[in-house]
C-alpha atoms as a PDB file:
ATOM      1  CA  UNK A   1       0.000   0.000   0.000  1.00  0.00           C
ATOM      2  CA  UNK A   2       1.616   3.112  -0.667  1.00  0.00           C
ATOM      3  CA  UNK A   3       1.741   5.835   2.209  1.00  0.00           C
ATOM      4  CA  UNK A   4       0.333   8.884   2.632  1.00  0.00           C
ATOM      5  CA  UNK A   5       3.735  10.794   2.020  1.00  0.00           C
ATOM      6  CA  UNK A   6       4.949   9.574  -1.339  1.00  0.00           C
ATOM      7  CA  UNK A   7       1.342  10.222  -2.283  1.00  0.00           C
ATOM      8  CA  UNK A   8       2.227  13.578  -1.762  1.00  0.00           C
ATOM      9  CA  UNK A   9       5.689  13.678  -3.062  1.00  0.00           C
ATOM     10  CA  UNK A  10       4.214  12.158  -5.958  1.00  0.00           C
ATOM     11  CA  UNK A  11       1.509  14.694  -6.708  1.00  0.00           C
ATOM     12  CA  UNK A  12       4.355  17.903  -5.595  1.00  0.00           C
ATOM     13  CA  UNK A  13       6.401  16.148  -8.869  1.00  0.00           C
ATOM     14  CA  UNK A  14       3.587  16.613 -11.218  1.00  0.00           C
ATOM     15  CA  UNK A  15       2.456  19.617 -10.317  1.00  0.00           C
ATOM     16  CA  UNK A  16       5.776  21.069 -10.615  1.00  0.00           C
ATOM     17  CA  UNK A  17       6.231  19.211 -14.264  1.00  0.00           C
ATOM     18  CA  UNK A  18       3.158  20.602 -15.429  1.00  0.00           C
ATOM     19  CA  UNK A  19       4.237  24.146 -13.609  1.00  0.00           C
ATOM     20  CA  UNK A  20       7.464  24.220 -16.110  1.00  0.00           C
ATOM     21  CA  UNK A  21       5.483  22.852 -18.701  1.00  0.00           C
ATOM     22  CA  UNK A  22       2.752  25.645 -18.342  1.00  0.00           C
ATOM     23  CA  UNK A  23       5.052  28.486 -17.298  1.00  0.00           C
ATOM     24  CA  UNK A  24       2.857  28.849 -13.283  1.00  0.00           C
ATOM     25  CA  UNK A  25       4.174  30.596 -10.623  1.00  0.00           C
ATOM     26  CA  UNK A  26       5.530  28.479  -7.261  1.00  0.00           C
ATOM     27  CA  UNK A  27       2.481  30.156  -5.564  1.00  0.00           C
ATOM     28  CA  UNK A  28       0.298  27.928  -8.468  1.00  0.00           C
ATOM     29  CA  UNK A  29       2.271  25.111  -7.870  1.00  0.00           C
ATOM     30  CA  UNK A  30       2.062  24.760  -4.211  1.00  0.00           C
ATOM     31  CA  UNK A  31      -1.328  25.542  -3.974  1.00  0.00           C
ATOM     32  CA  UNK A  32      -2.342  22.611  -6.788  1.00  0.00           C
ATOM     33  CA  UNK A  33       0.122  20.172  -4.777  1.00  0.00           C
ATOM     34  CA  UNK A  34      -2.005  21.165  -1.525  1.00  0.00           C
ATOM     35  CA  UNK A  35      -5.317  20.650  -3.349  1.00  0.00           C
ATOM     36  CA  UNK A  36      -4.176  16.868  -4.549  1.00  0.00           C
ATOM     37  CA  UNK A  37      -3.106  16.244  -1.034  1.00  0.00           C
ATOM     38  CA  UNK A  38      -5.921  17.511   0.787  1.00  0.00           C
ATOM     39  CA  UNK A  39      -7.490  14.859   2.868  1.00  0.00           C
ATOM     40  CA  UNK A  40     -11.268  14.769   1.738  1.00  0.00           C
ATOM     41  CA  UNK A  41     -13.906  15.600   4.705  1.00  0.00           C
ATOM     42  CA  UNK A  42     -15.738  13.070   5.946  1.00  0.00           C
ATOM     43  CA  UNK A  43     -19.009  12.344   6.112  1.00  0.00           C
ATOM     44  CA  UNK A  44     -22.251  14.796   7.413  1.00  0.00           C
ATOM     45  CA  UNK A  45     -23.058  11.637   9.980  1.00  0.00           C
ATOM     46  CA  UNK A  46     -19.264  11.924  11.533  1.00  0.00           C
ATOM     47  CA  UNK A  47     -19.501  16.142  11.641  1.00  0.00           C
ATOM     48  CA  UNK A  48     -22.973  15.558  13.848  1.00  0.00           C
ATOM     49  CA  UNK A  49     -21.367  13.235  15.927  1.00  0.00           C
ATOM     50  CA  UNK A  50     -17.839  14.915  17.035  1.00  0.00           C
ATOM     51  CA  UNK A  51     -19.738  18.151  16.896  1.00  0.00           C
ATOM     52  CA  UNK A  52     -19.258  19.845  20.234  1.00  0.00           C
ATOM     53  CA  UNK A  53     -16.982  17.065  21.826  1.00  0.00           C
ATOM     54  CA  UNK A  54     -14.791  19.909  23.065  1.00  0.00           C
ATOM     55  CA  UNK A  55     -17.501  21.119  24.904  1.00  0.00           C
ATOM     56  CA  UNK A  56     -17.826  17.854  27.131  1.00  0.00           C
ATOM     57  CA  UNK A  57     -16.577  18.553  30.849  1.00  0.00           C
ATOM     58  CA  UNK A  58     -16.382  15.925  34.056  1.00  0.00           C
ATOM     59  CA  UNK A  59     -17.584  16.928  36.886  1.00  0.00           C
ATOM     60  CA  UNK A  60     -14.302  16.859  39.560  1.00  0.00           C
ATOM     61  CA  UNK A  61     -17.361  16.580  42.297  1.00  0.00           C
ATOM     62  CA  UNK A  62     -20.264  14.497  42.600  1.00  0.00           C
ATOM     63  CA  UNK A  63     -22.829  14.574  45.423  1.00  0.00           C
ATOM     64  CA  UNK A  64     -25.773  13.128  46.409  1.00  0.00           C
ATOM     65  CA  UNK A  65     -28.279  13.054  49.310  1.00  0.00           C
ATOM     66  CA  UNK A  66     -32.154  12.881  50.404  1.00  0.00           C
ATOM     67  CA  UNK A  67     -33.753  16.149  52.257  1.00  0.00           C
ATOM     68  CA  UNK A  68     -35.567  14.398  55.032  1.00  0.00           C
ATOM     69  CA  UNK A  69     -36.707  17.472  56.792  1.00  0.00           C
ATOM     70  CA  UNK A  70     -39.898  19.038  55.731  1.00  0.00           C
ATOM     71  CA  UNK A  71     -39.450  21.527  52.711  1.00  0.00           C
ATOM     72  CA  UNK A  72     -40.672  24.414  54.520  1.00  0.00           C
ATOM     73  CA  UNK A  73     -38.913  23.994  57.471  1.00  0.00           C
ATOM     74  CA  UNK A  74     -35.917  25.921  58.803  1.00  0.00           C
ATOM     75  CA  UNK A  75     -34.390  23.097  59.940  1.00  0.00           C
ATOM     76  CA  UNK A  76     -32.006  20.678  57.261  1.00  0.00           C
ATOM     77  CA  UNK A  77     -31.626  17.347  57.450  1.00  0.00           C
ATOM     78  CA  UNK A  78     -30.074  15.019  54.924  1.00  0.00           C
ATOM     79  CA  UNK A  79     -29.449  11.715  54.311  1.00  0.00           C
ATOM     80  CA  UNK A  80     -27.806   9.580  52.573  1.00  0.00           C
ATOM     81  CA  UNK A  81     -25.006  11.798  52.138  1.00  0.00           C
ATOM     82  CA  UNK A  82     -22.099  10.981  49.431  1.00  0.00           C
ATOM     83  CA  UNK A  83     -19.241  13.390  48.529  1.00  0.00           C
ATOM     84  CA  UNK A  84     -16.942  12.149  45.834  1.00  0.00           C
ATOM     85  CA  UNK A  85     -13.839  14.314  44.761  1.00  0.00           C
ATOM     86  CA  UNK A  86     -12.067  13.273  41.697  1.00  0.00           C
ATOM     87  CA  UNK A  87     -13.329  10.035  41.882  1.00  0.00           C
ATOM     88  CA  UNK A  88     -12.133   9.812  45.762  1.00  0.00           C
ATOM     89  CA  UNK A  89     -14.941   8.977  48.482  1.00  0.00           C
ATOM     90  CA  UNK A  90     -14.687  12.078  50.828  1.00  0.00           C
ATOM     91  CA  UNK A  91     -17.987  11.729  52.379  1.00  0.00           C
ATOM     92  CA  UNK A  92     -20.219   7.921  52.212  1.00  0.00           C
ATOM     93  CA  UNK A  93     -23.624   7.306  52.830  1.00  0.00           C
ATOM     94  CA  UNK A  94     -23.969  10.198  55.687  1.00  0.00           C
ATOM     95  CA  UNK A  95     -26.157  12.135  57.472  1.00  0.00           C
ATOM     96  CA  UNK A  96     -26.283  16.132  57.373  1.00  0.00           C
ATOM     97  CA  UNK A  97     -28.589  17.929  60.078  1.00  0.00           C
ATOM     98  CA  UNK A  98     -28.113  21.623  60.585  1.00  0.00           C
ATOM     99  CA  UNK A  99     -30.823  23.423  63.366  1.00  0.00           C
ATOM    100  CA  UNK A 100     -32.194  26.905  62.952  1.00  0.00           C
ATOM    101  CA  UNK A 101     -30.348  29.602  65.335  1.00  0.00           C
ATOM    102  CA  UNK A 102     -27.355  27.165  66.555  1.00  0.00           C
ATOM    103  CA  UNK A 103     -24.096  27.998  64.845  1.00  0.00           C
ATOM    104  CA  UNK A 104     -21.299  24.905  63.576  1.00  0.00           C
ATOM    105  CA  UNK A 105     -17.512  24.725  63.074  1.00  0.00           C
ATOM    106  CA  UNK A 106     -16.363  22.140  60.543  1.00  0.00           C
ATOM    107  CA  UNK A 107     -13.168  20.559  61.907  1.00  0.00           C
ATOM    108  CA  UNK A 108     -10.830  18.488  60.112  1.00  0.00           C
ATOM    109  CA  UNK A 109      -7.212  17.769  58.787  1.00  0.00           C
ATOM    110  CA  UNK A 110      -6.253  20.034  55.577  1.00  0.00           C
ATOM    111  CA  UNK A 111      -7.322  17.884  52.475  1.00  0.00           C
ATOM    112  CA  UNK A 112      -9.975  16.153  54.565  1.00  0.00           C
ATOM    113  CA  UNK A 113     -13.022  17.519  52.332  1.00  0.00           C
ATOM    114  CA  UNK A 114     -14.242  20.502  54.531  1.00  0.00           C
ATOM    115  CA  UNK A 115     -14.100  22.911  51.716  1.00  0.00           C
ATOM    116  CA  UNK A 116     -15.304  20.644  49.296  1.00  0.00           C
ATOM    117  CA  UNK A 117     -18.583  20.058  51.435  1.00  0.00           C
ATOM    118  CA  UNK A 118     -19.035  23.530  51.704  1.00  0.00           C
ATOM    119  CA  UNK A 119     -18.856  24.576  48.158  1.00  0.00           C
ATOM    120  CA  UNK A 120     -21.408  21.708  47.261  1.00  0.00           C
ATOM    121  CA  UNK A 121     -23.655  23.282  50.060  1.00  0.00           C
ATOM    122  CA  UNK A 122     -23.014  26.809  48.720  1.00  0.00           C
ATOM    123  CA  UNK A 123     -23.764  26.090  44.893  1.00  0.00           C
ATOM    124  CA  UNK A 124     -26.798  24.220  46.206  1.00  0.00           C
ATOM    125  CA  UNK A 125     -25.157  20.485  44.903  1.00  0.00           C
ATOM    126  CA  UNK A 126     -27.010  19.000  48.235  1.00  0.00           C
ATOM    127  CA  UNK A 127     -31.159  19.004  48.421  1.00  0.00           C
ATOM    128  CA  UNK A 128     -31.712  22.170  50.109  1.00  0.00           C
ATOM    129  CA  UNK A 129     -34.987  24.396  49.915  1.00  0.00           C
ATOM    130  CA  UNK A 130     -35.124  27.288  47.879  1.00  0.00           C
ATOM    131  CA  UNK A 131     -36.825  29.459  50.545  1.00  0.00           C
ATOM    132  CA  UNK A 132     -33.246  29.317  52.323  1.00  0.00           C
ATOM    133  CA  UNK A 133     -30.674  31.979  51.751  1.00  0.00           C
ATOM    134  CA  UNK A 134     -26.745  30.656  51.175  1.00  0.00           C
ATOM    135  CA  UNK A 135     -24.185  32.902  51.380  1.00  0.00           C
ATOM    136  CA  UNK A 136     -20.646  30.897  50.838  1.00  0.00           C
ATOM    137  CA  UNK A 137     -17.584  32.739  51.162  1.00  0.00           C
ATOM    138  CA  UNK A 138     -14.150  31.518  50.148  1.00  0.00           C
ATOM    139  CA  UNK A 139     -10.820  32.594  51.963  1.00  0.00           C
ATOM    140  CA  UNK A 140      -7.657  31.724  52.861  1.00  0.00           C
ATOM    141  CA  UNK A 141      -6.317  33.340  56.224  1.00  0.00           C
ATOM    142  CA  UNK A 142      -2.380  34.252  55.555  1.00  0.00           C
ATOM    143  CA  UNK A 143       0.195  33.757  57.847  1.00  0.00           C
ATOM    144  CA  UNK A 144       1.327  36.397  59.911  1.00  0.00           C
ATOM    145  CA  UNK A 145       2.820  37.702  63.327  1.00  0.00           C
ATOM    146  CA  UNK A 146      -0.610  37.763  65.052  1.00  0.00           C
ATOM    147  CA  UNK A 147      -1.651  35.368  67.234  1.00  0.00           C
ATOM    148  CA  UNK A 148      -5.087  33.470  66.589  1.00  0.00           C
ATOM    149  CA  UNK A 149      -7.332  36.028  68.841  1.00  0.00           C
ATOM    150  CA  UNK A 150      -6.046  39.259  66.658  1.00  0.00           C
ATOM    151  CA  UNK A 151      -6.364  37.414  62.969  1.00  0.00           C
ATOM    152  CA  UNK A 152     -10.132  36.635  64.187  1.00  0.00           C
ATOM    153  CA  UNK A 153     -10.653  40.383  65.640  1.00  0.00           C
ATOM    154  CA  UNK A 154      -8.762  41.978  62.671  1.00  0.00           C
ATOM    155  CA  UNK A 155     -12.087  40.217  60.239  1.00  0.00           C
ATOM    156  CA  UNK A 156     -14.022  42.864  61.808  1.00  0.00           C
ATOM    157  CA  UNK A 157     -13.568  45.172  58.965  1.00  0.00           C
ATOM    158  CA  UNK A 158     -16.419  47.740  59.371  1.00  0.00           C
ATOM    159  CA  UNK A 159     -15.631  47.770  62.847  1.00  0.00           C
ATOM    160  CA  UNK A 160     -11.894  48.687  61.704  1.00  0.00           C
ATOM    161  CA  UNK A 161     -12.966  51.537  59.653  1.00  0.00           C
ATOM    162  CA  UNK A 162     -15.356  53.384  61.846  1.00  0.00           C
ATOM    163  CA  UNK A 163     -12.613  53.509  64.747  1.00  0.00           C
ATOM    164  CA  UNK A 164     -10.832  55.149  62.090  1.00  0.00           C
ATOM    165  CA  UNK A 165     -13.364  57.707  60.617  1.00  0.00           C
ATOM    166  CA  UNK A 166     -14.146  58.384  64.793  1.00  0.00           C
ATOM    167  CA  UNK A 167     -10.277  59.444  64.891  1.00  0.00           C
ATOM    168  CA  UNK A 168     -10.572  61.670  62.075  1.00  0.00           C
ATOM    169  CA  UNK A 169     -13.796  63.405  63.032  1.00  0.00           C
ATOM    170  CA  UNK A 170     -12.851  63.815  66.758  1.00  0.00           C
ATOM    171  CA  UNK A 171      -9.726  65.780  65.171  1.00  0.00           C
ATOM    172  CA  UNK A 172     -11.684  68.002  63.910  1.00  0.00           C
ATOM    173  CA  UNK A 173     -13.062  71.914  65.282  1.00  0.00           C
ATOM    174  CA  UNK A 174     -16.227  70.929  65.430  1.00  0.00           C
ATOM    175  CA  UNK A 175     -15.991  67.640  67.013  1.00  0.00           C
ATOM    176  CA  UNK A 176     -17.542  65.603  64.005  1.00  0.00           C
ATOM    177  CA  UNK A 177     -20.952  66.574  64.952  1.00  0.00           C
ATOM    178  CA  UNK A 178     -23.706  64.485  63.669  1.00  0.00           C
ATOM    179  CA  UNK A 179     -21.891  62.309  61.621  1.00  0.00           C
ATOM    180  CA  UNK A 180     -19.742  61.398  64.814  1.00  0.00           C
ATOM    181  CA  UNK A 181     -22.840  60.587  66.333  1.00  0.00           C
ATOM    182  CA  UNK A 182     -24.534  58.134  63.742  1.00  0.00           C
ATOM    183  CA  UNK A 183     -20.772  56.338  63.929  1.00  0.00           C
ATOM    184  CA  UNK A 184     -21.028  55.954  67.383  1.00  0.00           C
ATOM    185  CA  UNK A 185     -24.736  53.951  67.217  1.00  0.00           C
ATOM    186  CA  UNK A 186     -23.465  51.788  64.533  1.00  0.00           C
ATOM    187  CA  UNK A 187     -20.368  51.136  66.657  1.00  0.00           C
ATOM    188  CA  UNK A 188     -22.814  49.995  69.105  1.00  0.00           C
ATOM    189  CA  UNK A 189     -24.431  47.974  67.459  1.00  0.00           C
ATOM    190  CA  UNK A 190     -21.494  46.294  66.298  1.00  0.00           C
ATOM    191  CA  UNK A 191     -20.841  45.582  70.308  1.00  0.00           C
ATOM    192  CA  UNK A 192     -17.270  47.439  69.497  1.00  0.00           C
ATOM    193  CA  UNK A 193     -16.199  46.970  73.462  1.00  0.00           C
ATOM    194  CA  UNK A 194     -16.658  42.950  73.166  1.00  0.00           C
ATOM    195  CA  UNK A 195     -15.171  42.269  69.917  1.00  0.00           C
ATOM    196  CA  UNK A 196     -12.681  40.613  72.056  1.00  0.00           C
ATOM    197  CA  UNK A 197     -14.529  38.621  74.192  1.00  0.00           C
ATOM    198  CA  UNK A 198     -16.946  37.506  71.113  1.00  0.00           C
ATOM    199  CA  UNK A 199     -13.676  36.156  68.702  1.00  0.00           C
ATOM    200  CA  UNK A 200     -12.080  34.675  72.030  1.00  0.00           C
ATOM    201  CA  UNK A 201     -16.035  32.575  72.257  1.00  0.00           C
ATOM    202  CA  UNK A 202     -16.051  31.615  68.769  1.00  0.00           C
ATOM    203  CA  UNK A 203     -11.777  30.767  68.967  1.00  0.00           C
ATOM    204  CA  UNK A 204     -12.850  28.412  71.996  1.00  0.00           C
ATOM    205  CA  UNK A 205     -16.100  26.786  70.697  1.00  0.00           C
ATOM    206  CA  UNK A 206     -13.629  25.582  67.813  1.00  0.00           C
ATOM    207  CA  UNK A 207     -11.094  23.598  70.239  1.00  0.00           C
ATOM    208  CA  UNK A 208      -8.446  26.820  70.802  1.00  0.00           C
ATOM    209  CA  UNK A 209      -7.429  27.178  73.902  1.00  0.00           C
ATOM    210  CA  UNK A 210      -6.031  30.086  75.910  1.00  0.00           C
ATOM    211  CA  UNK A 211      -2.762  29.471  75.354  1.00  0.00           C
ATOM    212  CA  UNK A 212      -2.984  28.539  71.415  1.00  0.00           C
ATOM    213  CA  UNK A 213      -5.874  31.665  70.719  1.00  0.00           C
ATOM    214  CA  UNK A 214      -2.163  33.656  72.458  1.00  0.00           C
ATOM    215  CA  UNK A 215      -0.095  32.252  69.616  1.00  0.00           C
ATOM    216  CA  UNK A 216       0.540  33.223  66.256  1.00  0.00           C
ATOM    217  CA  UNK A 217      -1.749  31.700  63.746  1.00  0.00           C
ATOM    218  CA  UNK A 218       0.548  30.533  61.330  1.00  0.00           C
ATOM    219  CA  UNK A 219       1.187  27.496  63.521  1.00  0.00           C
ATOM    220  CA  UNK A 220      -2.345  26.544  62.675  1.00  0.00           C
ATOM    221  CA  UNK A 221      -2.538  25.386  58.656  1.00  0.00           C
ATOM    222  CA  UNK A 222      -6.255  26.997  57.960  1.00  0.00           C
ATOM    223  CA  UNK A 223      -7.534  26.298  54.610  1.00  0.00           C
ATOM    224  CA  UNK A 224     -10.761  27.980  52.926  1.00  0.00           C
ATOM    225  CA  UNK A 225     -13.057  25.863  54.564  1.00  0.00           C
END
């Protein structure tokens, strides 16, 4: 059977014998040695079927679970619970129950799945009504020099600002008037004066101690979940 490339080199020779023959350009030449080469297309029934192949993404995560709790209620609880990453079982044939007004720390090793449960709960992957709100947010905490109790206070960005604008307007002749006012309700509100007392609550309800909410952070790897 005779390849593919002395097919070609073939049909270069006689276009370039008929080129000298005919007086054509090596533009002419080329281009009638490319058209006897050209591989013909296939078939209308092959285009249909690879059309949009490219298109064709794997999911890296399955999930999969039964709401058990009614569909109006504020409560969630669901079972069967399976969490596959990359084809690796994170999460097998579980249960899931999360109680209106109580408030949850997911613990585990880094790589263990937390973040990957919580984005499937955030882009609504799991069975949970639509009259619930979800607001997921994704972030890394960098190391630093400050220990566990400041990275958690220093969150409290609105909290952080105000102080500030209360410096600036205090500065001033007039004292800040009104506007120094309306700060100081929403500082408040924001229970300012127990900030500390609040992150030390949360640092404890999630296993940190005394001593380790005293130390810097970076000794504790925290990923985005």
């Amino acid at each position: 059977m005779v390849s593919d490339a002395s097919k070609k080199r073939e049909a270069q020779k006689k276009a370039a014998a008929a080129a000298k023959r005919g007086g054509k350009s090596k533009a002419a030449v080329m281009k009638a040695a490319a058209a006897a080469t050209a591989t013909p297309p296939e078939s209308n029934d092959v285009d249909e079927l690879t059309n949009g192949v490219g298109d064709i993404q794997l999911s890296d995560r399955t999930c999969t679970g039964v709401l058990c709790s009614h569909p109006l209620s504020r409560d969630i609880r669901i079972e069967s619970l399976s969490l596959t990453f990359h084809g690796h079982d994170l999460i097998v044939d579980s249960e899931l129950e999360l109680n209106y007004g109580r408030r949850y720390g997911l613990l585990g090793l880094n790589g263990c799945g937390k973040s990957t449960l919580l984005s499937a709960i955030g882009c609504r992957e799991l069975p949970i009504p639509d009259h619930m709100d979800i607001f997921h947010l994704t972030r890394e905490i960098e190391a630093s020099d400050m220990s566990s109790l400041q990275a958690v206070i220093s969150c409290d960005e609105e909290r952080f600002r105000l102080e500030k604008e209360v410096e600036v307007l205090a500065a001033q002749d007039d004292g800040g008037g009104e506007q120094l006012e309306r700060i100081y309700e929403r500082l408040e509100a924001l229970d300012a004066s127990t900030a500390e007392k609040r992150a030390a609550e949360i640092l404890f309800g999630l296993g940190f101690n005394k001593k380790m909410q005293e130390q810097k952070h970076e000794i504790f790897p925290v990923d985005g979940g």
